[in-house]
Protein backbone atom coordinates (compact mmCIF):
# COMPACT_ATOMS: atom_id res chain seq x y z
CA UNK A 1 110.29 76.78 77.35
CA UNK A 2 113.02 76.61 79.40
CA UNK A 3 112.79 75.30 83.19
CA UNK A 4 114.31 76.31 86.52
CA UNK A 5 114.06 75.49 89.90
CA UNK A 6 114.71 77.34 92.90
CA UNK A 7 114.04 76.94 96.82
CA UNK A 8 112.98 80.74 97.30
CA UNK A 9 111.80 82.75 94.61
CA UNK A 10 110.91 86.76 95.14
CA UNK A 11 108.98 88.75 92.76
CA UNK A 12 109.73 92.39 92.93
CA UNK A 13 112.99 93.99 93.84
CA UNK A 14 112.25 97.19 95.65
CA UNK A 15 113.46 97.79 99.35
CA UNK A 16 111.51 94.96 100.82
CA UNK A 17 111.99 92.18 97.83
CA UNK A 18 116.13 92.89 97.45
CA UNK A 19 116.07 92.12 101.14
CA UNK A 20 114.14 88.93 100.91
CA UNK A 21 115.97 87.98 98.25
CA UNK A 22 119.30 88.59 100.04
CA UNK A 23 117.90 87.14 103.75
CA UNK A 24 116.78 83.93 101.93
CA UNK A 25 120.57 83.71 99.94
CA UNK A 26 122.35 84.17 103.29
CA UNK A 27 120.49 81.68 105.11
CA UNK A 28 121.22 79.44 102.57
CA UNK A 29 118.41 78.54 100.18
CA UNK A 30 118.92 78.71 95.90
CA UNK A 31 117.35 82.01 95.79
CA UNK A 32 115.39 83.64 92.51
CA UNK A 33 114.73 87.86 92.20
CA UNK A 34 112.72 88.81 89.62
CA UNK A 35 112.77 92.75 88.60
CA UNK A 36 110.10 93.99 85.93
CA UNK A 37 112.21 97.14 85.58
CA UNK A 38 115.80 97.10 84.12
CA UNK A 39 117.89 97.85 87.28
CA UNK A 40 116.70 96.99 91.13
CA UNK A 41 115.73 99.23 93.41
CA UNK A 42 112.12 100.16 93.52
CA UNK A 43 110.76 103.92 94.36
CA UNK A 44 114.00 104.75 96.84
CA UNK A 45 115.90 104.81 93.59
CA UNK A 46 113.28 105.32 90.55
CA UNK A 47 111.27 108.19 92.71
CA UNK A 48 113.81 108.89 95.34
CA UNK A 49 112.56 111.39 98.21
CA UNK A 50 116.45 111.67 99.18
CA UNK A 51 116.05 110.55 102.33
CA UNK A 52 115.61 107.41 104.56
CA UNK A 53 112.50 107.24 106.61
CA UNK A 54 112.12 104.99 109.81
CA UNK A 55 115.01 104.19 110.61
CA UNK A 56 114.86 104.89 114.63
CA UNK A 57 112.93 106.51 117.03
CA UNK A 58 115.70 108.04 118.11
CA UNK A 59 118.17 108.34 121.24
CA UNK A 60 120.67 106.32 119.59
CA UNK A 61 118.46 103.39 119.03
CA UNK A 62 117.53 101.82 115.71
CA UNK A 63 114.65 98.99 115.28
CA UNK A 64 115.87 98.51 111.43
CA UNK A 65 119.38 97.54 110.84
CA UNK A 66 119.92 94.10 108.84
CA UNK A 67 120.87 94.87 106.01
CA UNK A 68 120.86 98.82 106.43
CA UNK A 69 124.15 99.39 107.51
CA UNK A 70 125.93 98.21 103.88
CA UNK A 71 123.17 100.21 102.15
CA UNK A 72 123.51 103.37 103.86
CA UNK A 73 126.92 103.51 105.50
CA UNK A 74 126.93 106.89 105.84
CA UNK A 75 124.30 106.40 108.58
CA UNK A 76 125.83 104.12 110.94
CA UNK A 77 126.49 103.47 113.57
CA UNK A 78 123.41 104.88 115.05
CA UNK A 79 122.27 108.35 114.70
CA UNK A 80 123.25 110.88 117.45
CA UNK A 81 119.56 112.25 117.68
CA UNK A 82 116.15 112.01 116.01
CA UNK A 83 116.63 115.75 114.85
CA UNK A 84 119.41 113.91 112.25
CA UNK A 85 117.70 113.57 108.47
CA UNK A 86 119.01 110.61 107.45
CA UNK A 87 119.72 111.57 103.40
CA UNK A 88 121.03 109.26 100.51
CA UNK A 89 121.96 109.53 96.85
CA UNK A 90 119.68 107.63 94.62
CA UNK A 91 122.81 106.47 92.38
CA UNK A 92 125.00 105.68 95.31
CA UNK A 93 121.41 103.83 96.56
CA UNK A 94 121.41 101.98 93.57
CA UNK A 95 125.00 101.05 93.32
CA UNK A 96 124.74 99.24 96.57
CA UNK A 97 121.88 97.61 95.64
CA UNK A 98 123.64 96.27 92.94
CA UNK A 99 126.77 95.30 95.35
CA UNK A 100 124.55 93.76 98.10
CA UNK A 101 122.74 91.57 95.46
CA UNK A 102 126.27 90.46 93.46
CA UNK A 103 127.93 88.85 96.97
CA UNK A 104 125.14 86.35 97.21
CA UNK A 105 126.64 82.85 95.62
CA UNK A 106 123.26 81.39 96.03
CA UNK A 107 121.10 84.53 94.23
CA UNK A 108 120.30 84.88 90.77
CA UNK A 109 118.99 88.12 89.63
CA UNK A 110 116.51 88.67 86.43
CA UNK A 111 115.88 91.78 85.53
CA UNK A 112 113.71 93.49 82.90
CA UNK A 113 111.48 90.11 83.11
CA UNK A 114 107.85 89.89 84.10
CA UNK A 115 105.60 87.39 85.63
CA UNK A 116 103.55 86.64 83.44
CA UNK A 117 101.15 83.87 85.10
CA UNK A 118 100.68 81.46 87.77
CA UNK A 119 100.11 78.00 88.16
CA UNK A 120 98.35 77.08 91.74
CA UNK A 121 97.71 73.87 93.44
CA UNK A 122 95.02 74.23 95.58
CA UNK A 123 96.50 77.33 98.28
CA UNK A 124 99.34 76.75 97.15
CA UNK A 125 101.73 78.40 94.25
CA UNK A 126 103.40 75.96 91.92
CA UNK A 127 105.45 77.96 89.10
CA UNK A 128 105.69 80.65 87.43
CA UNK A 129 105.93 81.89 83.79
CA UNK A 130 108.24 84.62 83.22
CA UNK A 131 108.83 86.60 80.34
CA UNK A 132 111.13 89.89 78.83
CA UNK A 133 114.75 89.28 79.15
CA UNK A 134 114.38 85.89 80.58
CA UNK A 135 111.53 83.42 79.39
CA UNK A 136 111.23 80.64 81.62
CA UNK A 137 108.85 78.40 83.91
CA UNK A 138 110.01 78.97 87.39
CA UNK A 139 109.11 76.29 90.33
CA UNK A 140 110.32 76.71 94.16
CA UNK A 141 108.98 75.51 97.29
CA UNK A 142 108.24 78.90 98.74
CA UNK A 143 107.39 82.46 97.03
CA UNK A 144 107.89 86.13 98.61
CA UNK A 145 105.68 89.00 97.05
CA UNK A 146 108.00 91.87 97.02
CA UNK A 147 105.96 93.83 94.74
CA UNK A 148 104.20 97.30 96.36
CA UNK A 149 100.84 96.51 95.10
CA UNK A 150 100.66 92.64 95.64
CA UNK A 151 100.75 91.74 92.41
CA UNK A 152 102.40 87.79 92.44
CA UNK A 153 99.63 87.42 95.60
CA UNK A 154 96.46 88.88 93.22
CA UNK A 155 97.47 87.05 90.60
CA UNK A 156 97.28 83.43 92.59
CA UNK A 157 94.15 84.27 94.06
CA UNK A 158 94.68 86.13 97.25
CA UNK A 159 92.10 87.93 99.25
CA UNK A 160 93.30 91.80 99.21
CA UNK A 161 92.13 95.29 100.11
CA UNK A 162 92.25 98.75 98.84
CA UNK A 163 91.92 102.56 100.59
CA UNK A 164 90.51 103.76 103.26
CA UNK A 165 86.92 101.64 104.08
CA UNK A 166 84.48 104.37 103.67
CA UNK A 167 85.51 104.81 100.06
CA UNK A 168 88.60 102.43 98.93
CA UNK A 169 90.18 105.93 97.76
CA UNK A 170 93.87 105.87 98.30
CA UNK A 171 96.52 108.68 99.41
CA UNK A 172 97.46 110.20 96.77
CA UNK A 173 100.54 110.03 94.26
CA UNK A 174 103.97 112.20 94.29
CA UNK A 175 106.65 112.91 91.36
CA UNK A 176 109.73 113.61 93.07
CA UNK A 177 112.15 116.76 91.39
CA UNK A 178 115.77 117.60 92.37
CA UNK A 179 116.75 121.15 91.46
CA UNK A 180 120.32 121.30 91.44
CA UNK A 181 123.58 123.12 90.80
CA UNK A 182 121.87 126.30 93.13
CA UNK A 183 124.32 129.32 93.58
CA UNK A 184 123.31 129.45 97.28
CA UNK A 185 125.74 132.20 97.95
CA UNK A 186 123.34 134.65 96.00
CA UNK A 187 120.51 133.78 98.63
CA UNK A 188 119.58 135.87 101.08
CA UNK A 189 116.82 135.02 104.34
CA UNK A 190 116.34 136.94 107.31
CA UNK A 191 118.37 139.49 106.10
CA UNK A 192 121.28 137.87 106.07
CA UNK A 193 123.63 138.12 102.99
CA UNK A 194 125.16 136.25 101.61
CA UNK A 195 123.31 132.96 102.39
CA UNK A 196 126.11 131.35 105.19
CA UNK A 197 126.68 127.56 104.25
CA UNK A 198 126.18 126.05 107.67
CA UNK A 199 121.79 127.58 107.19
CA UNK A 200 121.31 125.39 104.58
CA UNK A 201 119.81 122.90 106.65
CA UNK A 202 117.40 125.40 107.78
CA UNK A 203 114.37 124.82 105.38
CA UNK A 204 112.50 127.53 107.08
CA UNK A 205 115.22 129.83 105.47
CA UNK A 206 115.74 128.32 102.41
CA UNK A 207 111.78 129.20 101.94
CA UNK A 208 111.94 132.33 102.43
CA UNK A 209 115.11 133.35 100.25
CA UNK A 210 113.32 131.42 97.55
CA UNK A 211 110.03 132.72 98.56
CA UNK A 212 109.08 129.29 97.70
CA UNK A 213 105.85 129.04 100.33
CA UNK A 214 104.72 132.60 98.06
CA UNK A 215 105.29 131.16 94.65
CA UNK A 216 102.86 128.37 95.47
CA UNK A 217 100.27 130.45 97.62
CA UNK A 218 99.87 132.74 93.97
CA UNK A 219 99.59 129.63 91.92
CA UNK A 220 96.81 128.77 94.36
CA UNK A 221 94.67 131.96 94.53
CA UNK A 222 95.37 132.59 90.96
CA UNK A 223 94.36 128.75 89.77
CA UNK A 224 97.10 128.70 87.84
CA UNK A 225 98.18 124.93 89.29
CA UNK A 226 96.34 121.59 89.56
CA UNK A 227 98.19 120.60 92.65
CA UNK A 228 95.58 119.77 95.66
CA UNK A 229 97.38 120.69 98.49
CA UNK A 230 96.19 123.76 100.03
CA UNK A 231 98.09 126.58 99.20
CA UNK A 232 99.21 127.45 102.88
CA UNK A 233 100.61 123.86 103.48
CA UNK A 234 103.79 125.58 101.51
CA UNK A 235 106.43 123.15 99.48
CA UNK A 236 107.97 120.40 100.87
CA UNK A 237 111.37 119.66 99.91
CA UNK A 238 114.68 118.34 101.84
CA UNK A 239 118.23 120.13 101.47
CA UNK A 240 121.16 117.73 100.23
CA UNK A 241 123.80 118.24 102.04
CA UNK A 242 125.98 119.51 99.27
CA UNK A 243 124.51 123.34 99.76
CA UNK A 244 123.85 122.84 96.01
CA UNK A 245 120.64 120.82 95.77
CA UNK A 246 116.72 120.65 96.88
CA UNK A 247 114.44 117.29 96.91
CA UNK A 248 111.05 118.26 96.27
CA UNK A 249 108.40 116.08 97.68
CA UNK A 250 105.64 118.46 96.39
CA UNK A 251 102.96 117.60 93.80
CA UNK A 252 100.10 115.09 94.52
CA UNK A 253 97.76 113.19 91.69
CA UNK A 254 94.87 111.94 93.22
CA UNK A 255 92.82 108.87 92.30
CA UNK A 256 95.60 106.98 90.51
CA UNK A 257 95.35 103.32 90.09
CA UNK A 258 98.43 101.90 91.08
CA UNK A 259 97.44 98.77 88.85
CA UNK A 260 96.46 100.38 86.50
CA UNK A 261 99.66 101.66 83.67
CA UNK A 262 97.51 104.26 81.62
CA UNK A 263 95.83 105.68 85.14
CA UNK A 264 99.46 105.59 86.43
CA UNK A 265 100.83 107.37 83.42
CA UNK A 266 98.01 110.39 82.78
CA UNK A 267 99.25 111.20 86.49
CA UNK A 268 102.69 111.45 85.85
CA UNK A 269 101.23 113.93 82.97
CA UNK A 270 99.32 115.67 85.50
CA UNK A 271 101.45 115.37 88.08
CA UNK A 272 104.94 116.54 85.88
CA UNK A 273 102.73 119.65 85.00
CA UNK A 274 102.59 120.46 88.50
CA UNK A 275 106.15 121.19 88.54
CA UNK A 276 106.88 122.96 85.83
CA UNK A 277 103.91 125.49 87.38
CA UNK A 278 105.93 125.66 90.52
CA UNK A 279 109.09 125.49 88.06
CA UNK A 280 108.06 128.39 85.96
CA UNK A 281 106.82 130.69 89.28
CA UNK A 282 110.17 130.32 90.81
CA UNK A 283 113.27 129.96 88.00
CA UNK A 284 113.96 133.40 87.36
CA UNK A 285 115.87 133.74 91.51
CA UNK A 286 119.29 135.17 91.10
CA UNK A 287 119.58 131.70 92.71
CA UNK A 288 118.07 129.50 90.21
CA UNK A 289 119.18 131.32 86.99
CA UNK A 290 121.65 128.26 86.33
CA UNK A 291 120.10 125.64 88.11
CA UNK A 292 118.99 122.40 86.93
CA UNK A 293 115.48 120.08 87.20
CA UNK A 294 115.46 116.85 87.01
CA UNK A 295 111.93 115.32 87.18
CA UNK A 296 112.37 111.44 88.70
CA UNK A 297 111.31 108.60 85.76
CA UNK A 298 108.70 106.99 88.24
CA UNK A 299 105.45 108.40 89.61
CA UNK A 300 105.82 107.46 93.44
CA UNK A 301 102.85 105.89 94.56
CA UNK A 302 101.84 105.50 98.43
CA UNK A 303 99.49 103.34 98.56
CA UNK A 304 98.48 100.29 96.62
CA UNK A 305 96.60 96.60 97.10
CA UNK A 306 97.31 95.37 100.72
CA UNK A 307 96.86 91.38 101.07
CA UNK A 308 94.73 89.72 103.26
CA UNK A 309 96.81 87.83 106.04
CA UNK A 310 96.24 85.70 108.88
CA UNK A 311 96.17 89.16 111.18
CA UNK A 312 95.83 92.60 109.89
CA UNK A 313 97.55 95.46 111.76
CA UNK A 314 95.30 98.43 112.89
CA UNK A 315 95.97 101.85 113.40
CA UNK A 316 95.18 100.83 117.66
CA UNK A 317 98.18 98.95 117.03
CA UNK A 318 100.79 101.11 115.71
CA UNK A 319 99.67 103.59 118.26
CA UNK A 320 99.49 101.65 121.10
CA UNK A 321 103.05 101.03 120.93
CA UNK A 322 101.97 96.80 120.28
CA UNK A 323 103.86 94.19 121.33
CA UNK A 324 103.50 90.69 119.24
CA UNK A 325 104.26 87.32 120.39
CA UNK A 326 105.10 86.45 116.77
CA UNK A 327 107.26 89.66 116.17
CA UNK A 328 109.69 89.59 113.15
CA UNK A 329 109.94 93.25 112.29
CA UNK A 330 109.10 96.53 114.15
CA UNK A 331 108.51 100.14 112.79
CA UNK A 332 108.92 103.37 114.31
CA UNK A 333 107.64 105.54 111.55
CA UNK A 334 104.56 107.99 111.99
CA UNK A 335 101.00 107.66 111.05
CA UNK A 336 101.18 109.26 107.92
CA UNK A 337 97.85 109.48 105.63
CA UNK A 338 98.05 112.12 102.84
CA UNK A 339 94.25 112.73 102.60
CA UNK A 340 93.08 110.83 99.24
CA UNK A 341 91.06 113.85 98.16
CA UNK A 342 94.52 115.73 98.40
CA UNK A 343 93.86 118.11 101.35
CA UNK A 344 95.03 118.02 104.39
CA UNK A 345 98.07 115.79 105.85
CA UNK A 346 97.44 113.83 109.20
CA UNK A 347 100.72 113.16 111.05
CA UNK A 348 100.85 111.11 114.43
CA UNK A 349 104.03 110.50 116.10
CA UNK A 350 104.01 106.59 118.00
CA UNK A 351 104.08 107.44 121.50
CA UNK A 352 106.06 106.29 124.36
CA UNK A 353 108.38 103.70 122.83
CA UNK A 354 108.54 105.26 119.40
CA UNK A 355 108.00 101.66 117.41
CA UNK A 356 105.72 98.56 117.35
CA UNK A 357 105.96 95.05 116.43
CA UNK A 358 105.07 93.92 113.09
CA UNK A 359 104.38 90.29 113.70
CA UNK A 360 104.60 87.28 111.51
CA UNK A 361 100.96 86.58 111.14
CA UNK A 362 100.62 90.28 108.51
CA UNK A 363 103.22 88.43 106.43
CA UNK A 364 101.44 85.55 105.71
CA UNK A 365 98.70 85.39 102.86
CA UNK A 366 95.41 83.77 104.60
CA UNK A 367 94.79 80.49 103.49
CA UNK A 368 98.08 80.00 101.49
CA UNK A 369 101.07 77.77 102.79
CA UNK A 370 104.01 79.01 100.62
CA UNK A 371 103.38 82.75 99.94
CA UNK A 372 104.41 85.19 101.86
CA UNK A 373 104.65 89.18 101.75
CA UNK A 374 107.51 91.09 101.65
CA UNK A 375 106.54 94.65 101.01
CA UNK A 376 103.86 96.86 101.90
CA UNK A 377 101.12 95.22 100.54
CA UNK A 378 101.27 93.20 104.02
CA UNK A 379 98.20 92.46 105.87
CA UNK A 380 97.09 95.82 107.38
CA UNK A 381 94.66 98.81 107.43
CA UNK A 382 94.58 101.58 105.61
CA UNK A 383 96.08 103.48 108.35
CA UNK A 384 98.79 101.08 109.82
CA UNK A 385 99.45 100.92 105.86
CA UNK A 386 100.50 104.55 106.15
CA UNK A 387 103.52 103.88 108.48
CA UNK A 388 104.96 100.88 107.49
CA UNK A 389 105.06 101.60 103.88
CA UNK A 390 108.31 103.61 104.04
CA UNK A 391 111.64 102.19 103.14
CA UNK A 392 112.98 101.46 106.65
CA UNK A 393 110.92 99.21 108.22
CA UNK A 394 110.14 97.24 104.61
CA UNK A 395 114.05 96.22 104.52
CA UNK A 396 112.87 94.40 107.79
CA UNK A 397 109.59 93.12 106.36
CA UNK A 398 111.32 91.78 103.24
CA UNK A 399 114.23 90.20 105.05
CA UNK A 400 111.99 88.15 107.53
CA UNK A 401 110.16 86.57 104.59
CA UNK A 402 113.73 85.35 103.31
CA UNK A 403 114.83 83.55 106.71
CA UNK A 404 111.49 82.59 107.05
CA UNK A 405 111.23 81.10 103.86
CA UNK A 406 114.85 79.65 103.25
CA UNK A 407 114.26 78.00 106.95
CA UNK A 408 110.79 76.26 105.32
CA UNK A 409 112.46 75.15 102.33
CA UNK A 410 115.47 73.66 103.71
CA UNK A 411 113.47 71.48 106.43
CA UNK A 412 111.04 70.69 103.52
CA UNK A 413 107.53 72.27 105.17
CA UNK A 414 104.86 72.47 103.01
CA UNK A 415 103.57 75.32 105.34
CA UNK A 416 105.49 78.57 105.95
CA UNK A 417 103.79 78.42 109.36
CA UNK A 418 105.78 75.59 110.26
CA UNK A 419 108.75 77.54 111.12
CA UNK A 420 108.99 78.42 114.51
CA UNK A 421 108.96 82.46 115.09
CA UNK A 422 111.77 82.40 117.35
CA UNK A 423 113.84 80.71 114.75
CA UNK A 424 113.06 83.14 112.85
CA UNK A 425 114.34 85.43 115.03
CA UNK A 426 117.33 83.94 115.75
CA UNK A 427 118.11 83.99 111.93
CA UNK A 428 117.33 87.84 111.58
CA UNK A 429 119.70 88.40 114.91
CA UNK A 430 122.59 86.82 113.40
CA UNK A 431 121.61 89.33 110.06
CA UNK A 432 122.11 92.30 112.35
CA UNK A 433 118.61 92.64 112.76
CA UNK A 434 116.81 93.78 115.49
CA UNK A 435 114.40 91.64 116.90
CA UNK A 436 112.62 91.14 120.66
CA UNK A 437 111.13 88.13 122.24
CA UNK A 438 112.32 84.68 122.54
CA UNK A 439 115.10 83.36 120.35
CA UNK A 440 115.76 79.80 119.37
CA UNK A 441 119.88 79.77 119.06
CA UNK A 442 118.90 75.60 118.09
């Protein structure tokens, strides 16, 4: 078997492991990013919702940049107002990806490969074995899990948590659908007619000229869909901005193992049937009569195995606007629990501010000197989960774990908590991230 050696290695290349991968290249360590799937990208470009959650609070100010600003151009410089939805094009998404990734001289990028085991040392990760397009044993001095569901930190041993604590049930799953080429022109809402191009932002409007909150209410009384959600919670979707196209965000699966591949695929079953009800109720609109649906390849899953770390963020946290000594990340994104039994949805703005610190201690895996976490499956509650887990704020996650880590391997620690936090800091600053507290320029 063939052997490589690496200072950084990141498993996972959604939002949160591409920007590991790329903080730890840029800060100079031999980096390693290992993708299961055939192309980066994770759910923003396999289940794409369309648009980019968490970005600011608003008033101009953003608490995620790094990396954000060559990913979504389109978006920066700030936003003029917190009424702005921030949209993206999963292929333009995925494109960049692909760009940010290829500038890095000191990242390598394996695709379609899998880890496949583990070898530990103690609390400590010593290799890995990959397999798929690459078949290798892997060693580095420090590892980022950038999967969703903590899967490089299960499988070395890590403490972890699932769901909500009464019950361990999780929120529940989405398949994203686009329905495009939509002659808007032969809409009509609030009796105007034809529908006027500059109301297509209006999703109130485009509901009604699709009757699109009255489809779903008859699928509901007449049991004619499996789809949880009450029937007077309406559909969610978001307008593209090309007048032509609708995002749905619609259908939830509950009780889906994330970990699980046959759990994961009867609810894409269950979940793709859930649109072709809504499909079926709704294609025959003058509107619709040459549209097209495209059903996303991924089932998008919210919630998956979070990993124990040295602190775990509470909801009291997120809410109470918290300030961290050890801050390396902040989010500004809602309390947002989809109710695991697939009823009701609990949103609650963060007051004040409008963001809290994520600190460095929820990206470090308790007990274990060289792991750290770089997506969601950071230390925290089922409810702090809930807010951080969007795409925003886990570009900020990931890319702390990269300095973090490239700093520890290029001083030779044998403990990631041997870096300093404010060098850390001063690393993300000079990546264009934001960061508060004290900063070691050293």
């Amino acid at each position: 078997m063939k052997e490589f050696k690496f200072d950084v290695v990141v498993a996972g290349a959604g939002a949160g492991g591409i920007c590991a991968a790329v903080g730890a290249a840029r800060s100079g360590a031999k980096t390693l990013l290992i993708e299961a799937q055939d192309r980066i990208g994770g759910t923003g470009v396999f289940s794409p919702l369309g648009i980019l959650c968490g970005l600011g609070p608003g008033g101009n100010q953003n608490v995620n940049d790094g990396f954000l600003p060559e990913l979504y151009p389109h978006l920066f410089p700030c936003r003029a107002s917190d009424e702005t939805i921030t949209y993206y094009d999963a292929e333009d998404l995925s494109a960049r990806y692909q760009s940010l990734v290829a500038g890095e001289d000191n990242l390598e990028v394996w695709t379609s490969t899998r880890v496949e085991a583990c070898e530990v040392d103690g609390k400590s990760i010593q290799s890995l074995e990959v397999s798929g397009a690459v078949s290798a044993r892997v060693t580095a001095a420090f590892f980022i899990d950038g999967t969703a569901n903590g899967n490089l930190a299960v499988m070395a041993g890590a403490d972890f948590q699932v769901g909500r604590t009464a019950d361990q049930q999780m929120q529940p799953s989405t398949l994203t659908f686009v329905i495009s080429n939509i002659k808007s022109e032969l809409l009509s809402a609030d009796g105007i007619t034809p529908f006027r191009a500059e109301n297509w932002g209006d999703i109130k409007q485009i509901k009604k000229a699709l009757g699109l909150n009255e489809a779903y209410q008859r699928l509901k009384e007449e049991g004619r869909t499996s789809n949880p959600k009450r029937g007077d919670q309406g559909v969610l979707f978001f307008p593209s901005p090309d007048a032509r196209t609708l995002v749905f965000n619609h259908t939830r699966v509950t009780g889906i193992d994330p970990t699980d591949p046959d759990s994961v695929k009867q609810g894409y079953q269950k979940a793709e049937k859930q649109i072709y009800d809504l499909w079926n109720e709704i294609k025959d609109h003058p509107a619709l009569v040459e549209a097209e649906l495209k059903i996303s390849p991924v089932l998008g899953i919210r919630e998956g195995r979070r990993i124990v770390g040295d602190y775990m963020l509470t909801q009291e946290d997120c809410l109470g606007e918290a300030r961290f000594e050890d801050m390396v990340a902040a989010c500004c994104y809602p309390i947002d629990i989809h109710n695991p039994e697939g009823g009701d949805t609990e949103m609650r703005d963060i007051p004040g501010s409008g963001y809290y610190h994520i600190p460095f201690r929820c990206l470090c895996a308790k007990g274990w000197g060289n792991l750290l976490l770089g997506s969601r499956c950071i230390s925290g509650t089922h409810e702090a989960h809930s807010s951080y887990r969007v795409m925003a704020p886990l570009t900020a996650i990931g890319q702390a774990c990269g300095v973090a880590a490239a700093e520890a391997a290029q001083h030779q620690y044998t403990d990631i908590r041997e870096v300093p936090v404010s060098k850390i800091r001063a690393l993300l600053k000079e990546q264009n991230q934001f960061v508060e507290g004290l900063v070691d320029d050293a």
